[in-house]
PDB file of N, CA and C in Angstrom:
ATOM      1  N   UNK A   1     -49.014-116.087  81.518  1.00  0.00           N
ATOM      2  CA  UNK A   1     -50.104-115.420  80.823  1.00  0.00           C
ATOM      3  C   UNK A   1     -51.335-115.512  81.694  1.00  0.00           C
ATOM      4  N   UNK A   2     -52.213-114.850  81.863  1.00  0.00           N
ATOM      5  CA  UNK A   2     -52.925-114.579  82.820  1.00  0.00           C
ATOM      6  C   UNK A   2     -54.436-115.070  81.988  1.00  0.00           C
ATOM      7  N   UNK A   3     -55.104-115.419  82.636  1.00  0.00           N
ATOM      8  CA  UNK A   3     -56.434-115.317  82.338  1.00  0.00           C
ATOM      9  C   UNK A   3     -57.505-114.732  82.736  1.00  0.00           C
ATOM     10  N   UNK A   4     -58.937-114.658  81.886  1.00  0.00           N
ATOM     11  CA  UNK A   4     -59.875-114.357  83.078  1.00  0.00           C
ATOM     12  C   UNK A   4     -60.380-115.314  83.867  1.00  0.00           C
ATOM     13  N   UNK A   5     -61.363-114.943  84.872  1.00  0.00           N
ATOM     14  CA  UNK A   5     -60.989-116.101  86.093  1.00  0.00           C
ATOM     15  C   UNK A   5     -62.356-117.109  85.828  1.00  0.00           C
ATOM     16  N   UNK A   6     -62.887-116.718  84.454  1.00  0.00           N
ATOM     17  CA  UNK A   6     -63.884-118.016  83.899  1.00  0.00           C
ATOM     18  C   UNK A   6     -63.191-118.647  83.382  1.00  0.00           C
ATOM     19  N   UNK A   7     -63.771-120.195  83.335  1.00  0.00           N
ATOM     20  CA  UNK A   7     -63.317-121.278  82.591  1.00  0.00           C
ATOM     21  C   UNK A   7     -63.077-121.323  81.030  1.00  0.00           C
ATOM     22  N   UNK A   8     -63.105-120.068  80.523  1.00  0.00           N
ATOM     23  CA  UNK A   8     -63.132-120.495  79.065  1.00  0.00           C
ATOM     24  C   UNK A   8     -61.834-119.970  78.620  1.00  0.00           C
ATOM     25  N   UNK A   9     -60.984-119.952  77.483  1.00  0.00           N
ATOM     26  CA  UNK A   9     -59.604-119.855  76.837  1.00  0.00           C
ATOM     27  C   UNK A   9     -59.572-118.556  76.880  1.00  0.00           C
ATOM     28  N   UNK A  10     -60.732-117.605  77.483  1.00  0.00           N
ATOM     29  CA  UNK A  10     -60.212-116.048  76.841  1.00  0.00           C
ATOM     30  C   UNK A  10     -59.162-115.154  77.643  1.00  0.00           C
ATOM     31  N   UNK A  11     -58.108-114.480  76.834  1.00  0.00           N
ATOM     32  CA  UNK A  11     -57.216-113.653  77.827  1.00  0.00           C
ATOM     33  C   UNK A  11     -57.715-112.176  77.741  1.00  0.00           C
ATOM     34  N   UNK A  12     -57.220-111.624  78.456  1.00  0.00           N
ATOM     35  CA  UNK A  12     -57.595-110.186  78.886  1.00  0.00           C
ATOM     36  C   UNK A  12     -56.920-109.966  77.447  1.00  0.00           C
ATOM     37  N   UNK A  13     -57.407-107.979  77.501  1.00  0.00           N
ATOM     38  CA  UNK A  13     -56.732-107.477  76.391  1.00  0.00           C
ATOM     39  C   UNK A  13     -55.049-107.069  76.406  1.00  0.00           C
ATOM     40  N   UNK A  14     -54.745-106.620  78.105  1.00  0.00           N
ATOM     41  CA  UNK A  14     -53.349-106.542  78.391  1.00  0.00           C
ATOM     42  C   UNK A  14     -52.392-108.191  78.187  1.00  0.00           C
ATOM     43  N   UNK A  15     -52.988-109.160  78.417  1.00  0.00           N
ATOM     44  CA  UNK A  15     -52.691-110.116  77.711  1.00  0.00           C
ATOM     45  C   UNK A  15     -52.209-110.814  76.283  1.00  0.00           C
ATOM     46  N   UNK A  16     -53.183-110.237  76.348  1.00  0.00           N
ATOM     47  CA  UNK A  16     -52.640-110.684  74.022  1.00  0.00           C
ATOM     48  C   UNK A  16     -52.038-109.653  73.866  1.00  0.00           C
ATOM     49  N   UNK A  17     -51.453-108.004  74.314  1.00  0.00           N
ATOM     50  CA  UNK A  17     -51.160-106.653  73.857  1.00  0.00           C
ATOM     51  C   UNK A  17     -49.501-107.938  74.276  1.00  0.00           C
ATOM     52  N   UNK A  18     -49.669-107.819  75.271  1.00  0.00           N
ATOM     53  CA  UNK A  18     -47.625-108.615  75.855  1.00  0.00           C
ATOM     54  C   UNK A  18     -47.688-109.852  75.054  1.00  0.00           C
ATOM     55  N   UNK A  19     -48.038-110.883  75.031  1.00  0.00           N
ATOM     56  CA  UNK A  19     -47.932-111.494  73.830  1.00  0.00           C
ATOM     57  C   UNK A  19     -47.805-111.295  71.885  1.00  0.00           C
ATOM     58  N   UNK A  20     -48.426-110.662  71.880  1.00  0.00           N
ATOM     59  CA  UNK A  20     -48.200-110.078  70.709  1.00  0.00           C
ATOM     60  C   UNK A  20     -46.953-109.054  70.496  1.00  0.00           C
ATOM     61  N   UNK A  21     -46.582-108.456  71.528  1.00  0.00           N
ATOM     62  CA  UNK A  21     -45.715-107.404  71.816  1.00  0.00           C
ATOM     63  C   UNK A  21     -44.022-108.775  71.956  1.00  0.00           C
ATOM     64  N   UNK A  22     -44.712-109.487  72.859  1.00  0.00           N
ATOM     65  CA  UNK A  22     -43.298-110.477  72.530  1.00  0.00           C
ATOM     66  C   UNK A  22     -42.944-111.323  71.198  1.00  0.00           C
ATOM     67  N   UNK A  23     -44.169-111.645  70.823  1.00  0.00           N
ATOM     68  CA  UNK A  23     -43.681-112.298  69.371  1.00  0.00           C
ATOM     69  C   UNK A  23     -43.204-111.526  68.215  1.00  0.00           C
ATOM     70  N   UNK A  24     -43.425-109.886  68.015  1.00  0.00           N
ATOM     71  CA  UNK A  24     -42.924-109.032  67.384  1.00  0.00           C
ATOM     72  C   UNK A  24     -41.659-109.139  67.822  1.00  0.00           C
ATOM     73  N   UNK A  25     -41.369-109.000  68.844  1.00  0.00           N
ATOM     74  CA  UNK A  25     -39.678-108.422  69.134  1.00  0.00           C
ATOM     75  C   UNK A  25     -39.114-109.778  69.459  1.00  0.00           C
ATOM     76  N   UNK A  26     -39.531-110.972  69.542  1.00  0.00           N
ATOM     77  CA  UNK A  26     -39.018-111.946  69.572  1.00  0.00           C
ATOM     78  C   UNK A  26     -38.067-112.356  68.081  1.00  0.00           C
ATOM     79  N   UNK A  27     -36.803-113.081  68.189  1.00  0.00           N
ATOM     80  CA  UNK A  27     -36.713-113.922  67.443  1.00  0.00           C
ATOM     81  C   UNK A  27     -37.283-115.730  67.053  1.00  0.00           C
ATOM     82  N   UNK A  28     -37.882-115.418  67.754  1.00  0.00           N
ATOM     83  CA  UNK A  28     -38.366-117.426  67.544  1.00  0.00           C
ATOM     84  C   UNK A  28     -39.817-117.064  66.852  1.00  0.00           C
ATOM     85  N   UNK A  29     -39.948-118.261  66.642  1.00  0.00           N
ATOM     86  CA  UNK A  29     -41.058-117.848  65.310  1.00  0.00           C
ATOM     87  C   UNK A  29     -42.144-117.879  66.188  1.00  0.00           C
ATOM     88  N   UNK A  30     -43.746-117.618  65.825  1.00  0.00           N
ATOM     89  CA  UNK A  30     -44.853-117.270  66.785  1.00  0.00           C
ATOM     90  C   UNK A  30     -45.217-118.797  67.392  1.00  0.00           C
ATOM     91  N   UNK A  31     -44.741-119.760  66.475  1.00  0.00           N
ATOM     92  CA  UNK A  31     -45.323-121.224  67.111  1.00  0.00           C
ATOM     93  C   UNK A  31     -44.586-121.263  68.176  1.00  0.00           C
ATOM     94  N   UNK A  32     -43.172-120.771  68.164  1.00  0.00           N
ATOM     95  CA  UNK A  32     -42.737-121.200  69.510  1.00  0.00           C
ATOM     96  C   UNK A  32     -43.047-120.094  71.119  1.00  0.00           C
ATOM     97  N   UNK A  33     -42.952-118.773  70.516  1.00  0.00           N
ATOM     98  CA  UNK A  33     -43.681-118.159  71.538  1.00  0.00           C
ATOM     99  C   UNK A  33     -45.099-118.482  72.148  1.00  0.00           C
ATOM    100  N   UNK A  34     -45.455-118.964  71.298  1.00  0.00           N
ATOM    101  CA  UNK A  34     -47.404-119.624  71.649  1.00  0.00           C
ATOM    102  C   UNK A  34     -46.842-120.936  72.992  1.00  0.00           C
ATOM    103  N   UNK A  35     -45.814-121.107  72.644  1.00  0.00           N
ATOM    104  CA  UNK A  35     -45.280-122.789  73.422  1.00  0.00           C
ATOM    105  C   UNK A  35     -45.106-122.498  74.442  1.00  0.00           C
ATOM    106  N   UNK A  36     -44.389-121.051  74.633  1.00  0.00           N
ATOM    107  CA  UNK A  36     -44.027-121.046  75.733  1.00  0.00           C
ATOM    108  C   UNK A  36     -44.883-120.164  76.606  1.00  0.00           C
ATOM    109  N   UNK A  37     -45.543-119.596  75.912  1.00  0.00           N
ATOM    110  CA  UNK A  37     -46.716-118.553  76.595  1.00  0.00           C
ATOM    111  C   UNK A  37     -48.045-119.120  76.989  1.00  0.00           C
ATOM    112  N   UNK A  38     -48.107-120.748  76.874  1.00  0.00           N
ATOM    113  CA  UNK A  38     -49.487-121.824  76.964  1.00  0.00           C
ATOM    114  C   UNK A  38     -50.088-121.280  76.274  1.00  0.00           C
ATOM    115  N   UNK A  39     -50.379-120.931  74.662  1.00  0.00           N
ATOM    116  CA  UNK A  39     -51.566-120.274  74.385  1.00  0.00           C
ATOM    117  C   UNK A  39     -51.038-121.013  72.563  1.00  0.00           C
ATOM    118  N   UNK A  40     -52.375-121.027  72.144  1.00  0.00           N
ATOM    119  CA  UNK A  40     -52.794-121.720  71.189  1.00  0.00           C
ATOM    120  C   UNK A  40     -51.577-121.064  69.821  1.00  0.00           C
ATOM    121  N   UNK A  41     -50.753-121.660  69.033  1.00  0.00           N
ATOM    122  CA  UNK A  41     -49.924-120.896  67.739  1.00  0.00           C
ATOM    123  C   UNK A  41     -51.515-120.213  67.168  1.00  0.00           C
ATOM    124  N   UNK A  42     -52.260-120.558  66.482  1.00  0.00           N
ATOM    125  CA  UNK A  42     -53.289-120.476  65.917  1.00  0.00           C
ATOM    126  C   UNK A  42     -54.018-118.756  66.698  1.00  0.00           C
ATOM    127  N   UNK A  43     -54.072-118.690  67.531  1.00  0.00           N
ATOM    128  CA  UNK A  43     -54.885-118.028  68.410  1.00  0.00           C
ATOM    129  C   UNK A  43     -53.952-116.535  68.761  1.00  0.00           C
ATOM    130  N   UNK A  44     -52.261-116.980  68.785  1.00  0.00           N
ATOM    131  CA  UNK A  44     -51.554-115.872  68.489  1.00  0.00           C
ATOM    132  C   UNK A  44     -51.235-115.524  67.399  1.00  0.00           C
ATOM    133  N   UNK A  45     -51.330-116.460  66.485  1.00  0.00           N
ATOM    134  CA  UNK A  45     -51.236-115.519  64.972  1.00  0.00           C
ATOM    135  C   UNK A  45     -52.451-114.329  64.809  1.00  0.00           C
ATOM    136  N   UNK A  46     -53.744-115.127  65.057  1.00  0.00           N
ATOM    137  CA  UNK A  46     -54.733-114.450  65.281  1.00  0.00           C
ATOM    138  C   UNK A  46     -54.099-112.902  65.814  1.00  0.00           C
ATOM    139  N   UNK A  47     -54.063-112.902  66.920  1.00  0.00           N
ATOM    140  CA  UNK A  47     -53.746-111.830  67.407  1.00  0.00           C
ATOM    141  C   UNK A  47     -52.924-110.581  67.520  1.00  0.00           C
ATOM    142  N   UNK A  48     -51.837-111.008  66.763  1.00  0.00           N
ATOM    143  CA  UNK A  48     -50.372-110.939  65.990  1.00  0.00           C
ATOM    144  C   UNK A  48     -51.284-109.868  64.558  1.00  0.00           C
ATOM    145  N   UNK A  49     -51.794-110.292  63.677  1.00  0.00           N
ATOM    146  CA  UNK A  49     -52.640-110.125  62.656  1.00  0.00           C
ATOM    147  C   UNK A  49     -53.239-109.187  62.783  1.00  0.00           C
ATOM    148  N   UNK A  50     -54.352-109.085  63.712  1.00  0.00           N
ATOM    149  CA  UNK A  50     -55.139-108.124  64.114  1.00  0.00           C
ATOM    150  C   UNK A  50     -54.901-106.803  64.889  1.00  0.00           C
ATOM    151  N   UNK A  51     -53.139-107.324  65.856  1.00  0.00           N
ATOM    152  CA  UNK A  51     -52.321-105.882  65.897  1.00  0.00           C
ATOM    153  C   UNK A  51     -51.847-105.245  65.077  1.00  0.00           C
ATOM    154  N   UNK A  52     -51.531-105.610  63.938  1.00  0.00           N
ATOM    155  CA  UNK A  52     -50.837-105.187  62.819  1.00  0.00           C
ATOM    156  C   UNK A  52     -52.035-104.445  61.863  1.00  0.00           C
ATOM    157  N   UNK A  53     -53.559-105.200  61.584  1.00  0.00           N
ATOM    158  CA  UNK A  53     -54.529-104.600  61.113  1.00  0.00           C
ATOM    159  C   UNK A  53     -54.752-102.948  62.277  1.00  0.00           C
ATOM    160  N   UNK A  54     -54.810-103.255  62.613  1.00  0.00           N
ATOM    161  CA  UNK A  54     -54.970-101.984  64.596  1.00  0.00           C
ATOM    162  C   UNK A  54     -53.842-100.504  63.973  1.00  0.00           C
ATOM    163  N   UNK A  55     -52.638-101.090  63.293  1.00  0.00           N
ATOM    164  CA  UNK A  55     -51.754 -99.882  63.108  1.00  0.00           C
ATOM    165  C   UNK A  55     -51.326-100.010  61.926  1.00  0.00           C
ATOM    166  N   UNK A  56     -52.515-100.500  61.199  1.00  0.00           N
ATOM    167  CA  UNK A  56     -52.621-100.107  59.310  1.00  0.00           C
ATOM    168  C   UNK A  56     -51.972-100.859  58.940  1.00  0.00           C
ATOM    169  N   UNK A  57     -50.759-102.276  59.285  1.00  0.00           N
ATOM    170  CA  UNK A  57     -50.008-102.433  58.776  1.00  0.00           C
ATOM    171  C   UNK A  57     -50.894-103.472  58.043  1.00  0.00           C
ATOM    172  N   UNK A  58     -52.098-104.261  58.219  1.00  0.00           N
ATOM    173  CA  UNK A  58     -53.019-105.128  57.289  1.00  0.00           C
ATOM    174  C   UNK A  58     -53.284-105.201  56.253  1.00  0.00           C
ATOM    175  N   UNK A  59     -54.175-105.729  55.710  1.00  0.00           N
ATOM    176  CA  UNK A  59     -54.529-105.721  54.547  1.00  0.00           C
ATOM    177  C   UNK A  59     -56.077-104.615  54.540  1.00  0.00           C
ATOM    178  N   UNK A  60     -56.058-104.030  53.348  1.00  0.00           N
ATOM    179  CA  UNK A  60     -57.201-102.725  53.162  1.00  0.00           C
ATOM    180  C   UNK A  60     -58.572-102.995  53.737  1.00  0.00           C
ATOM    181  N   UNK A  61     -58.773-104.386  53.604  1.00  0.00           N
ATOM    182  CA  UNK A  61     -60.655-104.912  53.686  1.00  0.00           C
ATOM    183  C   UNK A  61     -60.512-105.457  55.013  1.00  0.00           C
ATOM    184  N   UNK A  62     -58.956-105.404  55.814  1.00  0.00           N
ATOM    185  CA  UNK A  62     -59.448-105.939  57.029  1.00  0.00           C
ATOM    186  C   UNK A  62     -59.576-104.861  57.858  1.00  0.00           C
ATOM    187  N   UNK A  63     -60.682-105.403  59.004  1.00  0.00           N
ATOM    188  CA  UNK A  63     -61.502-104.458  59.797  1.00  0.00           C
ATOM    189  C   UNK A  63     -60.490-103.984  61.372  1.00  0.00           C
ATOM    190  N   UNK A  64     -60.451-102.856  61.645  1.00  0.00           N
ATOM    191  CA  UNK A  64     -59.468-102.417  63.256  1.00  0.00           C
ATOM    192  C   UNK A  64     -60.745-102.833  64.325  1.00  0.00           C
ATOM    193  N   UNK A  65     -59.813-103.338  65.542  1.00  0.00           N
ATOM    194  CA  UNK A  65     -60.908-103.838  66.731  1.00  0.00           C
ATOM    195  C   UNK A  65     -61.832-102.844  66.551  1.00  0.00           C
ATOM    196  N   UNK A  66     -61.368-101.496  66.951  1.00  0.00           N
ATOM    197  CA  UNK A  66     -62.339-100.490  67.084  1.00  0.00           C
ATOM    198  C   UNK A  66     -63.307-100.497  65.766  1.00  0.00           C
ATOM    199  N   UNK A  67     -63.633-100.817  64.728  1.00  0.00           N
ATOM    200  CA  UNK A  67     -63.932-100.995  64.004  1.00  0.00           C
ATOM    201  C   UNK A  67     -65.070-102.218  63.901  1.00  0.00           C
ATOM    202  N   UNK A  68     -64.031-103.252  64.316  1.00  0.00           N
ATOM    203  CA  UNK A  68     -65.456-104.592  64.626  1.00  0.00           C
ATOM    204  C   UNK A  68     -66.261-104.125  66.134  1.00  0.00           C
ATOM    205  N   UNK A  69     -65.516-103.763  67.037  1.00  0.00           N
ATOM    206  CA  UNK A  69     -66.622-102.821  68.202  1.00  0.00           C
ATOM    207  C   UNK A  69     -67.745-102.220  67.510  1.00  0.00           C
ATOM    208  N   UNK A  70     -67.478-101.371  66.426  1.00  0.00           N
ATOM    209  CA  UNK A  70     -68.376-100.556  65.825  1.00  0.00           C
ATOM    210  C   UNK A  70     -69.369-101.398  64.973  1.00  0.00           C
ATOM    211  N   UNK A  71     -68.996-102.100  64.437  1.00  0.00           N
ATOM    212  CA  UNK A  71     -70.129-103.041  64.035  1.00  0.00           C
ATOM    213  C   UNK A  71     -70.879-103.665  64.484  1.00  0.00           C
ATOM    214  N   UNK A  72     -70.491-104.473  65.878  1.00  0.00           N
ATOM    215  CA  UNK A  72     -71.191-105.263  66.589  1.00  0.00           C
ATOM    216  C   UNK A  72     -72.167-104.459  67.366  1.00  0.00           C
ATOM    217  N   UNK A  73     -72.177-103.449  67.663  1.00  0.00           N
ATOM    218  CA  UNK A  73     -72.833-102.408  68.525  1.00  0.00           C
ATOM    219  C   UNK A  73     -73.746-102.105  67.278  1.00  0.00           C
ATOM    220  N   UNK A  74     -73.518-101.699  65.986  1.00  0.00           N
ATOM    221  CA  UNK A  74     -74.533-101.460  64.835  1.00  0.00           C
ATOM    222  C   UNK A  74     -75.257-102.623  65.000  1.00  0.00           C
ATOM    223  N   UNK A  75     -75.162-103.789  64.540  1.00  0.00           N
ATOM    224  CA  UNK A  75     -75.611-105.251  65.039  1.00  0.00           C
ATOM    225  C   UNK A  75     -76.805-105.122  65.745  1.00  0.00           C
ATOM    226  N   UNK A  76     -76.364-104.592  67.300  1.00  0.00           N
ATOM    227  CA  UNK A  76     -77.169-105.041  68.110  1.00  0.00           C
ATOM    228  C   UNK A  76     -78.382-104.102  67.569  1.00  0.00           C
ATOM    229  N   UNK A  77     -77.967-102.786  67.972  1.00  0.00           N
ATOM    230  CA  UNK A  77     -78.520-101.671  67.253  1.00  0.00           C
ATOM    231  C   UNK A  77     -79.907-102.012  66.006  1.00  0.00           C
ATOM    232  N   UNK A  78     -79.567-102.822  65.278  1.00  0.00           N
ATOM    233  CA  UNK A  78     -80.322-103.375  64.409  1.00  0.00           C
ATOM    234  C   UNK A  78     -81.310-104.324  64.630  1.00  0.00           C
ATOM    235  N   UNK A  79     -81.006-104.852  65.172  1.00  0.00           N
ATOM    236  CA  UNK A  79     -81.767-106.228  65.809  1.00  0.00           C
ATOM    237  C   UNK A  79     -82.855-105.593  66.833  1.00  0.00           C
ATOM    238  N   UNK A  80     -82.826-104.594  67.525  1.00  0.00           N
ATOM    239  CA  UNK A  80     -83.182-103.893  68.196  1.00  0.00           C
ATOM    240  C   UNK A  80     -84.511-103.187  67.979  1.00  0.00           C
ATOM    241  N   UNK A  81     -83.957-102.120  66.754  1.00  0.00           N
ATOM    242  CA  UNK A  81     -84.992-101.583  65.761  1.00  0.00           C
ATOM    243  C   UNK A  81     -85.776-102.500  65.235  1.00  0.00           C
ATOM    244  N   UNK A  82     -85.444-103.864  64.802  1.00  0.00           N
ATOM    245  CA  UNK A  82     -86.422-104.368  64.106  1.00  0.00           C
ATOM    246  C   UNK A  82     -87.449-105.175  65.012  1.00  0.00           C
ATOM    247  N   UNK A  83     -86.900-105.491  66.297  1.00  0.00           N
ATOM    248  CA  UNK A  83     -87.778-105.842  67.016  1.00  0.00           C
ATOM    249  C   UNK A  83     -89.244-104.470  67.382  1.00  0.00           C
ATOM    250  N   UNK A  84     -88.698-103.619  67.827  1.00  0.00           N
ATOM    251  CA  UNK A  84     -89.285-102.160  67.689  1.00  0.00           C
ATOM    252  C   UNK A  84     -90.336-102.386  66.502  1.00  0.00           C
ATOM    253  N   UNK A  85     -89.964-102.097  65.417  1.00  0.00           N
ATOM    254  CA  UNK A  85     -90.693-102.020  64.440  1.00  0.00           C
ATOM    255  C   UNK A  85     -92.010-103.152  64.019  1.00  0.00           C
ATOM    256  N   UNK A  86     -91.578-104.197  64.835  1.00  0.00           N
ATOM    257  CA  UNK A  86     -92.058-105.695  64.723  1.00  0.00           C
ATOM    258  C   UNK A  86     -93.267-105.485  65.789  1.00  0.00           C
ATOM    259  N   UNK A  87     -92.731-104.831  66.840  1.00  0.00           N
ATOM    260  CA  UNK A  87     -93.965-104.655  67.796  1.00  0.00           C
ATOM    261  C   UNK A  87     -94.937-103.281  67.199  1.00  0.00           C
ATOM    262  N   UNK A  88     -94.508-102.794  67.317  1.00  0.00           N
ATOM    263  CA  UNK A  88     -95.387-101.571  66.575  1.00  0.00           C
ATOM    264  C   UNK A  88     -96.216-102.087  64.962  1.00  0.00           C
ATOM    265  N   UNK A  89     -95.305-102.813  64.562  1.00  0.00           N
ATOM    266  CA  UNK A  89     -97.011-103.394  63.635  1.00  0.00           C
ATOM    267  C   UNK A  89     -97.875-103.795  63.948  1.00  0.00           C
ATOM    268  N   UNK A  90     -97.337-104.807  64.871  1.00  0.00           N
ATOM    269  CA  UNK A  90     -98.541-105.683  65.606  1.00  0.00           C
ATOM    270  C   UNK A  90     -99.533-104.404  66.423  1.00  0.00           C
ATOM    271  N   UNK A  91     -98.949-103.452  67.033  1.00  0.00           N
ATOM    272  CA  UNK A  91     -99.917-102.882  67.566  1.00  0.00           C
ATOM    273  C   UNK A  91    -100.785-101.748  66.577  1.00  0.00           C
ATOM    274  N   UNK A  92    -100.533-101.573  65.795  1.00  0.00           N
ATOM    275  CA  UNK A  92    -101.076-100.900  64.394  1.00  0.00           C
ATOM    276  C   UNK A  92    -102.251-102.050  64.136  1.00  0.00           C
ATOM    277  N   UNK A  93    -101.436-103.138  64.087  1.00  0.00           N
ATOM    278  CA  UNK A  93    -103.007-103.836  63.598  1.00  0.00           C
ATOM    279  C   UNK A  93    -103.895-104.465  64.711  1.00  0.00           C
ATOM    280  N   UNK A  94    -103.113-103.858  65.680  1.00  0.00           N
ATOM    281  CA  UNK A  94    -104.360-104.325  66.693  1.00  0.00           C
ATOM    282  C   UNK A  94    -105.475-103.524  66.711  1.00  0.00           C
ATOM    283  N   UNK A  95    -104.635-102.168  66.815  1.00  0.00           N
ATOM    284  CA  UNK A  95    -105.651-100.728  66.858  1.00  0.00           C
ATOM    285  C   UNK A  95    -106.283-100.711  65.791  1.00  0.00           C
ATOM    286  N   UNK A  96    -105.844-100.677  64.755  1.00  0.00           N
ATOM    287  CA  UNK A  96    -106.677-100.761  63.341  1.00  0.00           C
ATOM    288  C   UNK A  96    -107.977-101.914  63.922  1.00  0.00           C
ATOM    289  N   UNK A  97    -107.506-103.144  64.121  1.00  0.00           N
ATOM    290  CA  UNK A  97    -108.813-103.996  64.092  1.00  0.00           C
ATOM    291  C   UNK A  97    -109.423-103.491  65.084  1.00  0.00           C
ATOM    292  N   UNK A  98    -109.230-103.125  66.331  1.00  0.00           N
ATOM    293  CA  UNK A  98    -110.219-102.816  67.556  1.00  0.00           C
ATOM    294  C   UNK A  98    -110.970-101.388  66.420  1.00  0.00           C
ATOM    295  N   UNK A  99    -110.737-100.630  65.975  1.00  0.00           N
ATOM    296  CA  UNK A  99    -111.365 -99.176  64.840  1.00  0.00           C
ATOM    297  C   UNK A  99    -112.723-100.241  64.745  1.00  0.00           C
ATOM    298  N   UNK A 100    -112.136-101.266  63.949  1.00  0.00           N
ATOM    299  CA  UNK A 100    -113.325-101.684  62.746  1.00  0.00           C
ATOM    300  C   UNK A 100    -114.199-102.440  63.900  1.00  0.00           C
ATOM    301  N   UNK A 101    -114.244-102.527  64.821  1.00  0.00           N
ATOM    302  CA  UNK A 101    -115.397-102.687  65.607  1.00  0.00           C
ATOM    303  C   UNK A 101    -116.323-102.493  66.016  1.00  0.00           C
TER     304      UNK A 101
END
């Protein structure tokens, strides 16, 4: 299983796609594919889960990657505007007070 070439646990997306792709067509249960693939049971269920949410097979309220993409980008999106909006008061009341001068 491949990683990226930082120090932290994350695998590429072609990564978890073959893992997940082997524990489907596998017979051994996902704890043992996780065993043999060095990668966390926990972390391939995860992933296992979220392919299955990806091609409807989930549950209704759970969200498709493309889907949490879309949120997190709204997110930022938001945080964004309100900074925007946050500065533009301040400069409203700057201008306002420099008026009353």
């Amino acid at each position: 299983m491949s990683k990226k070439s930082n120090t932290s646990k994350r695998y590429t997306t072609e990564s978890k796609r073959d893992a997940v792709a082997l524990a489907l067509s596998s017979d051994k249960t996902v704890t043992e594919v996780a065993r043999d693939l060095g990668v966390s049971p926990e972390g391939l269920r995860g992933w296992v889960k979220q392919a299955k949410v990806d091609r409807g097979e989930g549950s209704a309220v759970a969200l498709t990657s493309a889907e949490r993409e879309e949120l997190a980008q709204l997110r930022r999106k938001v945080r964004e505007l309100e900074k925007t909006v946050d500065i533009l008061g301040k400069a409203t009341a700057f201008f306002a007070q420099d008026k009353m001068r």
